[in-house]
C-alpha atoms as a PDB file:
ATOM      1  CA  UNK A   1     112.833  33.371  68.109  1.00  0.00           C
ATOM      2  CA  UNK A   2     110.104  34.224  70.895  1.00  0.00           C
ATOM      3  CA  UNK A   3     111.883  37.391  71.293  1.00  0.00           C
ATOM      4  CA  UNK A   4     111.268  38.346  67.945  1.00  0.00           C
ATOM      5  CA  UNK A   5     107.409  37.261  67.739  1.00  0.00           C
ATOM      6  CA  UNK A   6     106.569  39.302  70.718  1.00  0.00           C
ATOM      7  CA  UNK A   7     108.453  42.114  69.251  1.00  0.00           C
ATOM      8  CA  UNK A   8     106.590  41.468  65.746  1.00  0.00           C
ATOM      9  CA  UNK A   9     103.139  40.792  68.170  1.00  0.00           C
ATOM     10  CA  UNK A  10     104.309  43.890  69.942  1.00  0.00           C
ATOM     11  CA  UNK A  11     105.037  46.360  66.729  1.00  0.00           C
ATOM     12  CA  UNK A  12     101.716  45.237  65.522  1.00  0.00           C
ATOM     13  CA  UNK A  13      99.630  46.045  68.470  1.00  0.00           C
ATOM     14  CA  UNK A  14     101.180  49.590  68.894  1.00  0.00           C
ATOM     15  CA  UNK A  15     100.565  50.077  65.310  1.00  0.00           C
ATOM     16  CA  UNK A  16      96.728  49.767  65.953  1.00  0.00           C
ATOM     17  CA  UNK A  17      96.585  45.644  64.063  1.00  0.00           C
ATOM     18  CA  UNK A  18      93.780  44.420  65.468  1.00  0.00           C
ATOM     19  CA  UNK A  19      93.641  40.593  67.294  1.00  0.00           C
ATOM     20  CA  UNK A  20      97.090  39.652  66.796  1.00  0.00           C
ATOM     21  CA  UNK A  21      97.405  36.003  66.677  1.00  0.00           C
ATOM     22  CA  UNK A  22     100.941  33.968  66.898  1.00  0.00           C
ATOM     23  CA  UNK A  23     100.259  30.313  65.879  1.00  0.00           C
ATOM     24  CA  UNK A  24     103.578  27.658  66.386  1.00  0.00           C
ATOM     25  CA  UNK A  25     103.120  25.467  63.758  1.00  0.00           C
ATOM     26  CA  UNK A  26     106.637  23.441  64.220  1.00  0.00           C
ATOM     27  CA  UNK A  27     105.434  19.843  65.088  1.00  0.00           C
ATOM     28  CA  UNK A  28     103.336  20.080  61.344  1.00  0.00           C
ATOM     29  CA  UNK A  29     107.206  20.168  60.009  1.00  0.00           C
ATOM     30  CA  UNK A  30     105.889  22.362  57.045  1.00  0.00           C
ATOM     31  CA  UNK A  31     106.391  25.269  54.719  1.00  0.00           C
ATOM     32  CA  UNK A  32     106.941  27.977  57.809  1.00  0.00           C
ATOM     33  CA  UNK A  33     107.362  27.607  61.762  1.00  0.00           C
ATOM     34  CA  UNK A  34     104.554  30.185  62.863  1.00  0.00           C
ATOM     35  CA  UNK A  35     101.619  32.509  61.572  1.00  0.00           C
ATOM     36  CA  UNK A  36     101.482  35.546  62.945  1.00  0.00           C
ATOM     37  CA  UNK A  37      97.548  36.972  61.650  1.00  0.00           C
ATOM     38  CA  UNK A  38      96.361  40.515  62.369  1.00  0.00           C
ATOM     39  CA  UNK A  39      93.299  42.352  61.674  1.00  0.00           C
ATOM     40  CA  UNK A  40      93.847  45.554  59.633  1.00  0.00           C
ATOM     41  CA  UNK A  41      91.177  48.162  59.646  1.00  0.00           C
ATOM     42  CA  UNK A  42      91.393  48.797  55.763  1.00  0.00           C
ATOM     43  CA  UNK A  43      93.999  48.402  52.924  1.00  0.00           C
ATOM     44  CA  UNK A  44      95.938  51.509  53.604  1.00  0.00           C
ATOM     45  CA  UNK A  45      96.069  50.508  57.037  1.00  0.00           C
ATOM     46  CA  UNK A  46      97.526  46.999  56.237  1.00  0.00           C
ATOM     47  CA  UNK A  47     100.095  48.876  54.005  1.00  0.00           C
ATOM     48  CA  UNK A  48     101.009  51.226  56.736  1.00  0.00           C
ATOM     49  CA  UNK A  49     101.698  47.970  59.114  1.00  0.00           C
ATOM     50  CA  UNK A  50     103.128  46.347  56.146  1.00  0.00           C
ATOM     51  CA  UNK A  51     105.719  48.797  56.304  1.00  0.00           C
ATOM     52  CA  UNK A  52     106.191  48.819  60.005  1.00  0.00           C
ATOM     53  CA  UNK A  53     107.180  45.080  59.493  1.00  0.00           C
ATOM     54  CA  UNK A  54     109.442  45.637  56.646  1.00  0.00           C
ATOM     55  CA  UNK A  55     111.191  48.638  58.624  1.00  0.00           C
ATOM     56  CA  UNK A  56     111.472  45.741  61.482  1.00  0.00           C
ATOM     57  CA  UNK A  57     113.072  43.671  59.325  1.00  0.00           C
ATOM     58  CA  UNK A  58     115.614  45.686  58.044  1.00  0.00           C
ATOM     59  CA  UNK A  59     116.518  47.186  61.490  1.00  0.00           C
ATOM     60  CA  UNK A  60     117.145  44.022  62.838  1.00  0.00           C
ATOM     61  CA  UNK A  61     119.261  42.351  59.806  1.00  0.00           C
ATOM     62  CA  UNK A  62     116.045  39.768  59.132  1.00  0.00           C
ATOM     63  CA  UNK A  63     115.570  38.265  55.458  1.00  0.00           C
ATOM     64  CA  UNK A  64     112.240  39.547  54.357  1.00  0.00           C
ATOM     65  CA  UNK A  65     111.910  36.430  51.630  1.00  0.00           C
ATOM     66  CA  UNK A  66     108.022  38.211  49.965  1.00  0.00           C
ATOM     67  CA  UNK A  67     105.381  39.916  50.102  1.00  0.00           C
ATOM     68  CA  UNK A  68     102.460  39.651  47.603  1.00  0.00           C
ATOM     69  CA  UNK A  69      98.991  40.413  47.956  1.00  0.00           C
ATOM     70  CA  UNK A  70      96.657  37.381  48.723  1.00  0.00           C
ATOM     71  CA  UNK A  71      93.761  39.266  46.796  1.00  0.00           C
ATOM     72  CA  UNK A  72      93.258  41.922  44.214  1.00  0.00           C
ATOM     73  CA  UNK A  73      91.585  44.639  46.404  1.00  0.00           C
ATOM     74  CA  UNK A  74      94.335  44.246  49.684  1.00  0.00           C
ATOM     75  CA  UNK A  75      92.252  42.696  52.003  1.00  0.00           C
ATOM     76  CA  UNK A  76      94.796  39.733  52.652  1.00  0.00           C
ATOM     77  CA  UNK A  77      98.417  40.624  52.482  1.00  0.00           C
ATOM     78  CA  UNK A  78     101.724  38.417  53.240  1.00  0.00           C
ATOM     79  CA  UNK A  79     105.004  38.750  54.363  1.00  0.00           C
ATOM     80  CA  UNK A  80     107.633  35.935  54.757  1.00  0.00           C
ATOM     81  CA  UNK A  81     110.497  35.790  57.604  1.00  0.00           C
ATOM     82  CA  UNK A  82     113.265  33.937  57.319  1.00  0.00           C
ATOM     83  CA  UNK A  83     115.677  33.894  60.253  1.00  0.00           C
ATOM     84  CA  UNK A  84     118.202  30.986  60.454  1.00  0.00           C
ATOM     85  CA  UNK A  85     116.312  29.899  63.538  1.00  0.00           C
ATOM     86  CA  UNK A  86     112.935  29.380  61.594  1.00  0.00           C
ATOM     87  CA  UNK A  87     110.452  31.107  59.380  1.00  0.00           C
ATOM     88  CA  UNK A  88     107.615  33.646  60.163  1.00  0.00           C
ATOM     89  CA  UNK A  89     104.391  34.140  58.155  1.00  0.00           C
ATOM     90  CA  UNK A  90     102.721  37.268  58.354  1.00  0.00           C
ATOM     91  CA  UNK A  91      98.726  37.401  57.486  1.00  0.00           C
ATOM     92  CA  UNK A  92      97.513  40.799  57.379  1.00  0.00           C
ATOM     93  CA  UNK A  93      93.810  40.623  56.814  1.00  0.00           C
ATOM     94  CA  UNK A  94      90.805  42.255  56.686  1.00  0.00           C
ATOM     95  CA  UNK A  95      88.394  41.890  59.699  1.00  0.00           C
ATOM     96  CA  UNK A  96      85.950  39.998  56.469  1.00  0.00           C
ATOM     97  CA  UNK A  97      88.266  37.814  55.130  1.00  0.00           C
ATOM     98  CA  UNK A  98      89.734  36.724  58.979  1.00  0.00           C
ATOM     99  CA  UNK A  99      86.244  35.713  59.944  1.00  0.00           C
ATOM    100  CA  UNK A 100      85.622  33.378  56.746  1.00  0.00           C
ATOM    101  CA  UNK A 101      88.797  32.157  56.128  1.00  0.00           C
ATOM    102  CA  UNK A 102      88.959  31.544  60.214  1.00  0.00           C
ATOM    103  CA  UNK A 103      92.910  30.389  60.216  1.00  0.00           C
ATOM    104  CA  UNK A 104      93.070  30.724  63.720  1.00  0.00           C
ATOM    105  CA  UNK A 105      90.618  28.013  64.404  1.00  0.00           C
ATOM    106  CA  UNK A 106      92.532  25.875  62.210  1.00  0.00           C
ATOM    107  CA  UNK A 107      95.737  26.420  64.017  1.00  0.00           C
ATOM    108  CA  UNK A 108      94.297  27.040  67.466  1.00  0.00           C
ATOM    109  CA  UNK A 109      96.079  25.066  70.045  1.00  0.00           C
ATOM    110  CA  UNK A 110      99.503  26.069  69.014  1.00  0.00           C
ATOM    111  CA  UNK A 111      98.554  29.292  69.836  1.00  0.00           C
ATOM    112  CA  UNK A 112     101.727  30.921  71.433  1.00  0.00           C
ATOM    113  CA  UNK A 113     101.123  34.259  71.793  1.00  0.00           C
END
C-alpha cells in the first residue's frame, strides 16, 4: 500500500499538484485508511490531475469507487481508492479552500508522506 501512495504522491508532484499531503488515518478505524490532499492551481488543473489519477488507476487494475465534485465551481474535487489492502481518499483542492478547510491540521500526526 506505501508503494502505491508514493506512486499516487509521486504522479501528483510531477503533474505540478501543489503540497501533497498523505495522512494514515488507520488507528481512527473509519470510512477510508488515508487522505492524500493536493493543491491544484485552478479547476482545469485539478481536472487534468484528476485524470492522471484515474489513468493510474486503470493502469494498475485499482477500483476507482467515485469521484464527485465537493463544490459547484471545482475548487474541491474527490476520488475514492479501493484496493483490497485499504482505501485511498483523494482531496484535490484549491489553494482557498485547503487553507480554510485546513484538513491537514486535523490529521497532522499521521502524516506519512
Amino acid at each position: 500500500m506505501e508503494d502505491m501512495l508514493q506512486e499516487i504522491n509521486n504522479l501528483l508532484a510531477e503533474h505540478n499538484g501543489q503540497d501533497v499531503a498523505v495522512l494514515d488515518l488507520r488507528k481512527y478505524k473509519t470510512w477510508t485508511d488515508y487522505f492524500i490532499i493536493v493543491t491544484a492551481t485552478s479547476s482545469t488543473h485539478a481536472h487534468g490531475l484528476e485524470r492522471h489519477i484515474k489513468e493510474f488507476c486503470r493502469m494498475r487494475e485499482i477500483e476507482l469507487i467515485g469521484s464527485s465534485r465537493k463544490k459547484t465551481d471545482d475548487e474541491w474535487r474527490l476520488l475514492e481508492l479501493s484496493k483490497p489492502c485499504g482505501s485511498v481518499i483523494i482531496h484535490l483542492m484549491s489553494k482557498r479552500l485547503r487553507e480554510f478547510y485546513e484538513l491537514e491540521r486535523l490529521w497532522a500526526p499521521n502524516s506519512i508522506i
